[in-house]
PDB file of N, CA and C in Angstrom:
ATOM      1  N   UNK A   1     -15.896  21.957  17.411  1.00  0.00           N
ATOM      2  CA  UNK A   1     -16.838  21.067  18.059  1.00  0.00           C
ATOM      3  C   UNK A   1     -17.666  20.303  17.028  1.00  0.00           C
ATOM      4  N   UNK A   2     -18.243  21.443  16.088  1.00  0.00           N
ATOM      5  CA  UNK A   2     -19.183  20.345  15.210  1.00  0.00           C
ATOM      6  C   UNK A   2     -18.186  18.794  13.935  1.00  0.00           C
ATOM      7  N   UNK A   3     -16.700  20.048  13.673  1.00  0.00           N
ATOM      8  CA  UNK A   3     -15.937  18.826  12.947  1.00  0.00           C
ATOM      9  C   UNK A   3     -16.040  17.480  13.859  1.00  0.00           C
ATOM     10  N   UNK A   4     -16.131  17.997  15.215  1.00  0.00           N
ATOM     11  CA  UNK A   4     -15.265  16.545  15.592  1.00  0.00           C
ATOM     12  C   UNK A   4     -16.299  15.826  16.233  1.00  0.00           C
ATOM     13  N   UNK A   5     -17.626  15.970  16.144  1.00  0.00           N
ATOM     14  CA  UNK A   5     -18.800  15.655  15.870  1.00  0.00           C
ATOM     15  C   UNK A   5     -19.290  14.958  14.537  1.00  0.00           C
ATOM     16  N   UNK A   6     -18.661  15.065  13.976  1.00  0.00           N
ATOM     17  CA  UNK A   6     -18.713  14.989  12.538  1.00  0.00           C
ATOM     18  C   UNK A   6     -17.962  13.869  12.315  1.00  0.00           C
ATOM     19  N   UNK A   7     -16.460  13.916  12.519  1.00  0.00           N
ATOM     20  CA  UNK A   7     -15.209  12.863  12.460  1.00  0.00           C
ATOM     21  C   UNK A   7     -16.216  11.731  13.478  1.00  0.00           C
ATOM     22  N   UNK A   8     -16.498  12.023  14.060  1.00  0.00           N
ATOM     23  CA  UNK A   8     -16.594  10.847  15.212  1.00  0.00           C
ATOM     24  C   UNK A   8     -18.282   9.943  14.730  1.00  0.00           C
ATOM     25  N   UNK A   9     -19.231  10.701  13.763  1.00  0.00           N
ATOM     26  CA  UNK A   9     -20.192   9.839  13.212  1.00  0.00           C
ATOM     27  C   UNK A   9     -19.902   9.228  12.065  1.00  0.00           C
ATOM     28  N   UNK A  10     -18.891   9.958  11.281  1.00  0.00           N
ATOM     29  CA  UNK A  10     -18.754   9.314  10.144  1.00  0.00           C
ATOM     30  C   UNK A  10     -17.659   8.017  10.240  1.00  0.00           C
ATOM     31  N   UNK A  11     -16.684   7.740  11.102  1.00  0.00           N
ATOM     32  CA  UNK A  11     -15.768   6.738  11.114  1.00  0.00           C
ATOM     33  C   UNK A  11     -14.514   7.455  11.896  1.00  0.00           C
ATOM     34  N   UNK A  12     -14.088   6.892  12.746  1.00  0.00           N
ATOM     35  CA  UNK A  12     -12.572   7.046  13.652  1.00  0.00           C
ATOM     36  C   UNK A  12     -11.836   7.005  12.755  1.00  0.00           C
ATOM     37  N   UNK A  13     -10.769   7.384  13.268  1.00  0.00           N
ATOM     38  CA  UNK A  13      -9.868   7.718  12.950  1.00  0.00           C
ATOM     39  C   UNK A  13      -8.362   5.987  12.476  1.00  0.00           C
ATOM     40  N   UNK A  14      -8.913   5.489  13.444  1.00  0.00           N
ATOM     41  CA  UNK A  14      -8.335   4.234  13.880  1.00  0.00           C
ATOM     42  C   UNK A  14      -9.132   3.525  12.253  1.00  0.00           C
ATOM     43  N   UNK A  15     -10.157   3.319  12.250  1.00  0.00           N
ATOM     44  CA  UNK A  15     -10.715   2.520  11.224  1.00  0.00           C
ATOM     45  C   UNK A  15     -10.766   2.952   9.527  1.00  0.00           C
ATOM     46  N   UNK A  16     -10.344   4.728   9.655  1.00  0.00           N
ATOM     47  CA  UNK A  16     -10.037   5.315   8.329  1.00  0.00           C
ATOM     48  C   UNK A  16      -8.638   4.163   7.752  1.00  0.00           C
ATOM     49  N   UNK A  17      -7.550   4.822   8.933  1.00  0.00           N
ATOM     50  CA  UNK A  17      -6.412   3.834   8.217  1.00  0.00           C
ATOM     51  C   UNK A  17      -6.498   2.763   7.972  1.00  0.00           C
ATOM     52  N   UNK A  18      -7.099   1.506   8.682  1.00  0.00           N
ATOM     53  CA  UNK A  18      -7.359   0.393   8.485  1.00  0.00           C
ATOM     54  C   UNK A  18      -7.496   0.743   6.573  1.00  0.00           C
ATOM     55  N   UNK A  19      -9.315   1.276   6.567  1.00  0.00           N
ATOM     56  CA  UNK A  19      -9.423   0.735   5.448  1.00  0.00           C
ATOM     57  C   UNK A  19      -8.588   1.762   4.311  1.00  0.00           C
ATOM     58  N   UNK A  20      -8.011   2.763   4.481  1.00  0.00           N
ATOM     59  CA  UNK A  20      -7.129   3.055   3.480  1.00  0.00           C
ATOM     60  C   UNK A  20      -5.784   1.954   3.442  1.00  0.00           C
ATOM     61  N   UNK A  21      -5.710   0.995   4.218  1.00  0.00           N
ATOM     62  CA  UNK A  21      -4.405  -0.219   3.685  1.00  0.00           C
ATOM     63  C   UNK A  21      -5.479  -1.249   3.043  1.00  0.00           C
ATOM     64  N   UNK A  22      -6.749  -1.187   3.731  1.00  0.00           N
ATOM     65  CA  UNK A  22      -7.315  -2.274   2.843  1.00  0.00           C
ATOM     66  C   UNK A  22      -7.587  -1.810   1.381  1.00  0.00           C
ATOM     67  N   UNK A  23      -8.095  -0.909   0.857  1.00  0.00           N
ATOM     68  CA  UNK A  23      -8.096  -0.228  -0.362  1.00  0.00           C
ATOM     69  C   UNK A  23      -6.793   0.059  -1.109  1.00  0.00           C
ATOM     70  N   UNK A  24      -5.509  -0.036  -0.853  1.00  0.00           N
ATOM     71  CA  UNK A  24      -4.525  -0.104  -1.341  1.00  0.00           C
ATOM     72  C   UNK A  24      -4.643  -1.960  -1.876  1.00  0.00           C
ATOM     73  N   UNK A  25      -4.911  -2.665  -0.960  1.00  0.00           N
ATOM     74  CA  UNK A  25      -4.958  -3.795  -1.184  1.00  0.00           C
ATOM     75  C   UNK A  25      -6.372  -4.342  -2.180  1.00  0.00           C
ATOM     76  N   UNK A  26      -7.120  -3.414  -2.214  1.00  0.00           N
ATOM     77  CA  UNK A  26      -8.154  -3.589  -3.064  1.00  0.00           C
ATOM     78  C   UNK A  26      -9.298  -4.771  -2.830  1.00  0.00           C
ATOM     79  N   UNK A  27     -10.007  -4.320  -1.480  1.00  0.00           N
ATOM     80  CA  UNK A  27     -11.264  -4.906  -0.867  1.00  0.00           C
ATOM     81  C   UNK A  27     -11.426  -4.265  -0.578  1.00  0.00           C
ATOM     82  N   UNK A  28     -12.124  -3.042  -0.320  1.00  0.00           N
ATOM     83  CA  UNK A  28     -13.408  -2.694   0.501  1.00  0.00           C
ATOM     84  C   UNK A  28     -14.551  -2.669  -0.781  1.00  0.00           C
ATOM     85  N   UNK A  29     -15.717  -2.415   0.012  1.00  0.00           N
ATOM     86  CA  UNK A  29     -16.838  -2.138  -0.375  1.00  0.00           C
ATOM     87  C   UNK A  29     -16.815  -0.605  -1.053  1.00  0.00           C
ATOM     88  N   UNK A  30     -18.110  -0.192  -1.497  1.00  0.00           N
ATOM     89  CA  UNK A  30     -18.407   1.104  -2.543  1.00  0.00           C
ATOM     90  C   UNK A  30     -18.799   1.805  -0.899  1.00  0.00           C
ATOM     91  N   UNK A  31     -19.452   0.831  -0.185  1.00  0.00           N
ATOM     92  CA  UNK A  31     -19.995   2.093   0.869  1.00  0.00           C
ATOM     93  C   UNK A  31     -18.874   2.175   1.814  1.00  0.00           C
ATOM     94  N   UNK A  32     -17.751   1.121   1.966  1.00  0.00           N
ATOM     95  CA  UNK A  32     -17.187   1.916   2.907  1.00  0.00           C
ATOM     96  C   UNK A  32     -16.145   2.834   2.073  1.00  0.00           C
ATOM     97  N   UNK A  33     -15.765   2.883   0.937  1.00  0.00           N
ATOM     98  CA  UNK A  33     -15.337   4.001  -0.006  1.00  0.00           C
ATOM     99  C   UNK A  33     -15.757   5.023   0.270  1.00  0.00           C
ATOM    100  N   UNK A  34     -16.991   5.320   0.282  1.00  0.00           N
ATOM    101  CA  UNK A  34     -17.779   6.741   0.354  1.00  0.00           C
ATOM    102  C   UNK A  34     -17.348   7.265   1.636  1.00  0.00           C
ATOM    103  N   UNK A  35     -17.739   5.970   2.952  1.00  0.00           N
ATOM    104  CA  UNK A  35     -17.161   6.615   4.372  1.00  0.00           C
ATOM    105  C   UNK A  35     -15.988   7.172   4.686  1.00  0.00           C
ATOM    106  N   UNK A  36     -14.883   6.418   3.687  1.00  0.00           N
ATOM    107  CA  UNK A  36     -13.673   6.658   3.664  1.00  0.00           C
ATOM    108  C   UNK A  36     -13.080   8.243   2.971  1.00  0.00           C
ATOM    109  N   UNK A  37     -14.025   8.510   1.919  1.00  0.00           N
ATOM    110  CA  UNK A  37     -13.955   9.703   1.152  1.00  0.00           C
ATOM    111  C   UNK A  37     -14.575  10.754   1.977  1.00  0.00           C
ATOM    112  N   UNK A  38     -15.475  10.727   2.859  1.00  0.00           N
ATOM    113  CA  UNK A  38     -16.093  11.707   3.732  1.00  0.00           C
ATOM    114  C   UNK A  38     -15.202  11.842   4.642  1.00  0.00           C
ATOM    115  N   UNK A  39     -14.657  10.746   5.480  1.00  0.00           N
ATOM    116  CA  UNK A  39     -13.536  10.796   6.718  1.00  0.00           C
ATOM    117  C   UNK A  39     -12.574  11.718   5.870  1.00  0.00           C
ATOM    118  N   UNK A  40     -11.833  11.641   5.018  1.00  0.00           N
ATOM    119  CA  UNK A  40     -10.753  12.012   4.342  1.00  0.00           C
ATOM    120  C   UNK A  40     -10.623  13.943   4.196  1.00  0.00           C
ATOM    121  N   UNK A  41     -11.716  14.012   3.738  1.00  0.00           N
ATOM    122  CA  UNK A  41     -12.620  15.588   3.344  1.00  0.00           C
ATOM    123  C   UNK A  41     -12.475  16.274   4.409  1.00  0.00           C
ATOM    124  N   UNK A  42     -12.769  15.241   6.214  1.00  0.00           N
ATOM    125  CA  UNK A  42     -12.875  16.570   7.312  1.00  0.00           C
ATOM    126  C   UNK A  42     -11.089  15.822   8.240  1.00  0.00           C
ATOM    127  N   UNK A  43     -10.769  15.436   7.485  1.00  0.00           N
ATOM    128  CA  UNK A  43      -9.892  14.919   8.876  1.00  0.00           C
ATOM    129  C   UNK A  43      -8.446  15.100   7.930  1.00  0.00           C
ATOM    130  N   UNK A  44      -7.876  15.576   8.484  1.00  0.00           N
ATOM    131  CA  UNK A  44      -6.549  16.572   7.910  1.00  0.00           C
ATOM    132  C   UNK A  44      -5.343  15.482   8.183  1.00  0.00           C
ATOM    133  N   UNK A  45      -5.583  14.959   9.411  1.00  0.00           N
ATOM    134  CA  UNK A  45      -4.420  13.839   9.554  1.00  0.00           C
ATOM    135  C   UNK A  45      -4.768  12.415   8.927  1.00  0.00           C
ATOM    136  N   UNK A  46      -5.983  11.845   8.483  1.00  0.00           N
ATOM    137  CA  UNK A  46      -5.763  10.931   8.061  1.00  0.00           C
ATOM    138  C   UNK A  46      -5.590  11.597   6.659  1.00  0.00           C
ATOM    139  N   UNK A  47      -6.370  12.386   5.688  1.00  0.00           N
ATOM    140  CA  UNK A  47      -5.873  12.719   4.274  1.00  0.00           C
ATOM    141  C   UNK A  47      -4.058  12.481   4.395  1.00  0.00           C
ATOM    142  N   UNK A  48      -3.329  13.312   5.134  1.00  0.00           N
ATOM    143  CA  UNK A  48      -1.994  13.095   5.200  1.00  0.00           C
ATOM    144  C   UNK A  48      -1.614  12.046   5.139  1.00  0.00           C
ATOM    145  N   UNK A  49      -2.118  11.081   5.946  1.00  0.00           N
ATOM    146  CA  UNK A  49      -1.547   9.451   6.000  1.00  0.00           C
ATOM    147  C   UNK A  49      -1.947   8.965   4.724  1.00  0.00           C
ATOM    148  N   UNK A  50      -2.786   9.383   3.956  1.00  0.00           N
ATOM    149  CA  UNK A  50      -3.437   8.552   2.933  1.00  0.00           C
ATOM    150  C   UNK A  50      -2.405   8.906   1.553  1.00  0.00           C
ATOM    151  N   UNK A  51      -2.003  10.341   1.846  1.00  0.00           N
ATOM    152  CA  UNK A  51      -1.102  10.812   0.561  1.00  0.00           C
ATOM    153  C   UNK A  51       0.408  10.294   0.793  1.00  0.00           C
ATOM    154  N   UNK A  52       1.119  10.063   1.768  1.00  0.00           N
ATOM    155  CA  UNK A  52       2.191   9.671   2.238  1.00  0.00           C
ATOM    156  C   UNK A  52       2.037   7.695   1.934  1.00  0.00           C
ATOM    157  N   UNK A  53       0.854   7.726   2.254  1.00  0.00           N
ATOM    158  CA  UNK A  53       1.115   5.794   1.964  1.00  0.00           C
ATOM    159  C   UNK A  53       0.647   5.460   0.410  1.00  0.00           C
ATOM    160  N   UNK A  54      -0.212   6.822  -0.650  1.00  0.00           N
ATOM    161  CA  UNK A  54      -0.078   6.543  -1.787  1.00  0.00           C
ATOM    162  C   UNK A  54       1.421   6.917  -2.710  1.00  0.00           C
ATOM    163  N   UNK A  55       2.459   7.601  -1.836  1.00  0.00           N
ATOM    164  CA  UNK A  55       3.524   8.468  -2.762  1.00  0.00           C
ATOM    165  C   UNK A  55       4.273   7.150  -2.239  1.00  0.00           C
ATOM    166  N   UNK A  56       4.324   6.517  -1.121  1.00  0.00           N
ATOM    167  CA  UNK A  56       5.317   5.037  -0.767  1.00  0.00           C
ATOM    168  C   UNK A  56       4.805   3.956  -1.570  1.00  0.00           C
ATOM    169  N   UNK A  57       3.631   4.040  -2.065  1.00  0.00           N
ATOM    170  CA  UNK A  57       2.982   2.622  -2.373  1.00  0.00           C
ATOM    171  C   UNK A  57       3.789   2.568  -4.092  1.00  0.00           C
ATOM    172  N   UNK A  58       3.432   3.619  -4.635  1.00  0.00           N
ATOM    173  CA  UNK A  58       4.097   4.376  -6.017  1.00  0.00           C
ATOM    174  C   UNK A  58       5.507   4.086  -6.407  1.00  0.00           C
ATOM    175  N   UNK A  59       6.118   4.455  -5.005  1.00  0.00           N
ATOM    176  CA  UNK A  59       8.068   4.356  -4.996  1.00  0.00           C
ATOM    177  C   UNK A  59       7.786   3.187  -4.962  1.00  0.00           C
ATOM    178  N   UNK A  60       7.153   2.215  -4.095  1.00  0.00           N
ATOM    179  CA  UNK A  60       7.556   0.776  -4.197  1.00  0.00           C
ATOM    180  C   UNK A  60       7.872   0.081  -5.197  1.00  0.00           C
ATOM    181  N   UNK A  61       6.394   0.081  -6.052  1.00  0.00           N
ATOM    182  CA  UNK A  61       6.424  -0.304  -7.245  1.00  0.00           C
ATOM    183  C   UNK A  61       7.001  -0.156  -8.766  1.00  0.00           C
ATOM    184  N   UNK A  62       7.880   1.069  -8.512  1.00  0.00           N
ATOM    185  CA  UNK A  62       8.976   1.979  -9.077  1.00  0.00           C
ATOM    186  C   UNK A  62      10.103   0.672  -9.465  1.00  0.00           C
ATOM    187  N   UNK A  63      10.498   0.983  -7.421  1.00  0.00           N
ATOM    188  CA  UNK A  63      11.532  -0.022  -7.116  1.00  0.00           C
ATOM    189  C   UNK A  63      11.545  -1.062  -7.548  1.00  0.00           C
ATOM    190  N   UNK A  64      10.201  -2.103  -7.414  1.00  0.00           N
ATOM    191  CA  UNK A  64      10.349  -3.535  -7.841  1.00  0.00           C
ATOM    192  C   UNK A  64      10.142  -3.965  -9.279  1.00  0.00           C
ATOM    193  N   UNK A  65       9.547  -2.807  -9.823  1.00  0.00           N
ATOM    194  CA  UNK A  65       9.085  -3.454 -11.396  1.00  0.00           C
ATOM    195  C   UNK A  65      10.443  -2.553 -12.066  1.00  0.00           C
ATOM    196  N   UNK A  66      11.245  -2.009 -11.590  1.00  0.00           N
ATOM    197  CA  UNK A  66      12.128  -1.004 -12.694  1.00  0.00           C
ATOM    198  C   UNK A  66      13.439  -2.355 -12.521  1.00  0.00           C
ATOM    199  N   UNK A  67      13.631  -3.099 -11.568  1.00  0.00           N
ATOM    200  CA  UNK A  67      15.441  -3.681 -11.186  1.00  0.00           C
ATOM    201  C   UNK A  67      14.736  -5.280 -11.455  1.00  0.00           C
ATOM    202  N   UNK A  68      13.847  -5.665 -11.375  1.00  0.00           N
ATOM    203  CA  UNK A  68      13.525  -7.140 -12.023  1.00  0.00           C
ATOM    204  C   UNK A  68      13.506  -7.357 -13.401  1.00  0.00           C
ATOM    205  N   UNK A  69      13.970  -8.334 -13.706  1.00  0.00           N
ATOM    206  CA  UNK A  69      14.643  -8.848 -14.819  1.00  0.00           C
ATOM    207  C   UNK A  69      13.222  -9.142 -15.442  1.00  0.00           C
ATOM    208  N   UNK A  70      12.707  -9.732 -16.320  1.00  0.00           N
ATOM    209  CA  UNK A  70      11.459  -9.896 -17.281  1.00  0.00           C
ATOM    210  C   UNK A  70      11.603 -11.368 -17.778  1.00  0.00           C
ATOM    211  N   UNK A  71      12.978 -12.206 -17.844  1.00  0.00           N
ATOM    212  CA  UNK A  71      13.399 -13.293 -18.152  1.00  0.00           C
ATOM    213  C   UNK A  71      14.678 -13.952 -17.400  1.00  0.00           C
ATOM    214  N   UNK A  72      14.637 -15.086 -17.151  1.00  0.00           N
ATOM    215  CA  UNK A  72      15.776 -15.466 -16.975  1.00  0.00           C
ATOM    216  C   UNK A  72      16.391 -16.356 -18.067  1.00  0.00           C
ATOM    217  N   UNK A  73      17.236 -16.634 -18.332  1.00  0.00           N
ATOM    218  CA  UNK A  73      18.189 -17.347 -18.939  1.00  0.00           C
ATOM    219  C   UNK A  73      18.522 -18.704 -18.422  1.00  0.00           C
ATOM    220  N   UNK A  74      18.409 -19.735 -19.589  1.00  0.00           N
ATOM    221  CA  UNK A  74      19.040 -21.383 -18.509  1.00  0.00           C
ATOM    222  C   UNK A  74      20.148 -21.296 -18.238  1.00  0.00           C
ATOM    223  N   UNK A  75      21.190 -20.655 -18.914  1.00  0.00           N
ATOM    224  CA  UNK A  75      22.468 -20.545 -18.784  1.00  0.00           C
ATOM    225  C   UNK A  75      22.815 -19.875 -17.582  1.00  0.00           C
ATOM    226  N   UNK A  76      22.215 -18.722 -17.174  1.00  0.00           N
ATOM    227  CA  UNK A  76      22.120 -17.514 -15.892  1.00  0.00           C
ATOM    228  C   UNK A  76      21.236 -18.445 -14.790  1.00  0.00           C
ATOM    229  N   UNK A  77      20.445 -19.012 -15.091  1.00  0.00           N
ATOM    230  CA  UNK A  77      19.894 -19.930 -14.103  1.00  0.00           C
ATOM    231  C   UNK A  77      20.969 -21.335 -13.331  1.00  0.00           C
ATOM    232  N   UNK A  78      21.731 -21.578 -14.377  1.00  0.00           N
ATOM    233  CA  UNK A  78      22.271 -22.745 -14.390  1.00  0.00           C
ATOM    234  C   UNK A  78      23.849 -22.397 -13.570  1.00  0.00           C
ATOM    235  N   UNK A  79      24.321 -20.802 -13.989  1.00  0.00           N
ATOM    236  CA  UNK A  79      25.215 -20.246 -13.109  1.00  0.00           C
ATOM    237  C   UNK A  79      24.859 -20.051 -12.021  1.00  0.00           C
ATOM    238  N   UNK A  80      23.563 -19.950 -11.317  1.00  0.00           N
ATOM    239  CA  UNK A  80      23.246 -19.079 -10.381  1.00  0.00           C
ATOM    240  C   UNK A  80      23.174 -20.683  -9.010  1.00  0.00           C
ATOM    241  N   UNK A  81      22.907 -21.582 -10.293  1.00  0.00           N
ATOM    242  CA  UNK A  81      22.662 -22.928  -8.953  1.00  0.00           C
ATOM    243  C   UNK A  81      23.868 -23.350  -8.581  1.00  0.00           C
ATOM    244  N   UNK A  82      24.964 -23.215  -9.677  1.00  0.00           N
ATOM    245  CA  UNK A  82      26.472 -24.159  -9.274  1.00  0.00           C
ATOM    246  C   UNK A  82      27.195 -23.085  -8.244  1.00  0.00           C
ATOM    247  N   UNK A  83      26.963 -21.639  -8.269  1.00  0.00           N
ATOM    248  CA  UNK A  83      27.876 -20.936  -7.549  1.00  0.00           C
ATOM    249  C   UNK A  83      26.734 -21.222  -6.265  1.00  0.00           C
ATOM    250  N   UNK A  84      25.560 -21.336  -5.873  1.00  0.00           N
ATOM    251  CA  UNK A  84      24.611 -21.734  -4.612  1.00  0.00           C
ATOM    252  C   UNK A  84      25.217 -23.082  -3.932  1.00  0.00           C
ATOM    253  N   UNK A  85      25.597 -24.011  -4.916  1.00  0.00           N
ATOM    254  CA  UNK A  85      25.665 -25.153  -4.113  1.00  0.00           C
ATOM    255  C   UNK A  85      27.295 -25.324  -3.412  1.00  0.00           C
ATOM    256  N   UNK A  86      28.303 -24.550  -4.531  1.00  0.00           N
ATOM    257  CA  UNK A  86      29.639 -24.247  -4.053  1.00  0.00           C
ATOM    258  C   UNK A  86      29.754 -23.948  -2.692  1.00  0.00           C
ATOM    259  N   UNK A  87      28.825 -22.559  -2.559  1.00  0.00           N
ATOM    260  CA  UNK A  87      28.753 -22.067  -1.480  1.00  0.00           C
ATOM    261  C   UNK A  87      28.280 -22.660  -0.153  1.00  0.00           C
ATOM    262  N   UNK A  88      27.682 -23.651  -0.433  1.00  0.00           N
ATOM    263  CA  UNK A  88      26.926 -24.347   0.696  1.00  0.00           C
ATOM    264  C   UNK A  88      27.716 -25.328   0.756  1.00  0.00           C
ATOM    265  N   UNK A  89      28.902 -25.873   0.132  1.00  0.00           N
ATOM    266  CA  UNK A  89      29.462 -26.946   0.503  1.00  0.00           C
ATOM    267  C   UNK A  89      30.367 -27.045   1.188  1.00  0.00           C
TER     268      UNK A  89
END
């Protein structure tokens, strides 16, 4: 009774996730940080959501910065337009 007394003054549940995607995205405020760090402390299902969308956010960036190239080439550029326009013709 008193947790969920507790969950329900400090921030829903609905508005934790919100701002844990906005804080991935990097806007919130310091105070709604703190609200967010208190929600987190008593509420067992959003901490979960928060560790599951930081271990995906992690793989993402794994994924996209490990298989992108750092340069392209005019020559690799210049292959990449004649076999595009082949194809479209």
């Amino acid at each position: 009774m008193v947790r969920r007394l507790i969950h329900i003054l400090f921030m829903p549940c609905r508005q934790a996730t919100l701002l844990i995607e906005k804080r991935n995205a990097g806007s919130i405020t310091s105070f709604q940080k703190i609200r967010l760090s208190a929600h987190l402390m008593i509420c067992k299902w959003c901490n979960a959501y928060n560790r599951k969308i930081n271990v995906m956010e992690d793989l993402m960036k794994k994924i996209f910065t490990q298989d992108a190239p750092e340069k392209f080439n005019k020559t690799d550029l210049q292959l990449f337009k004649d076999k595009l326009k082949e194809k479209l013709k």
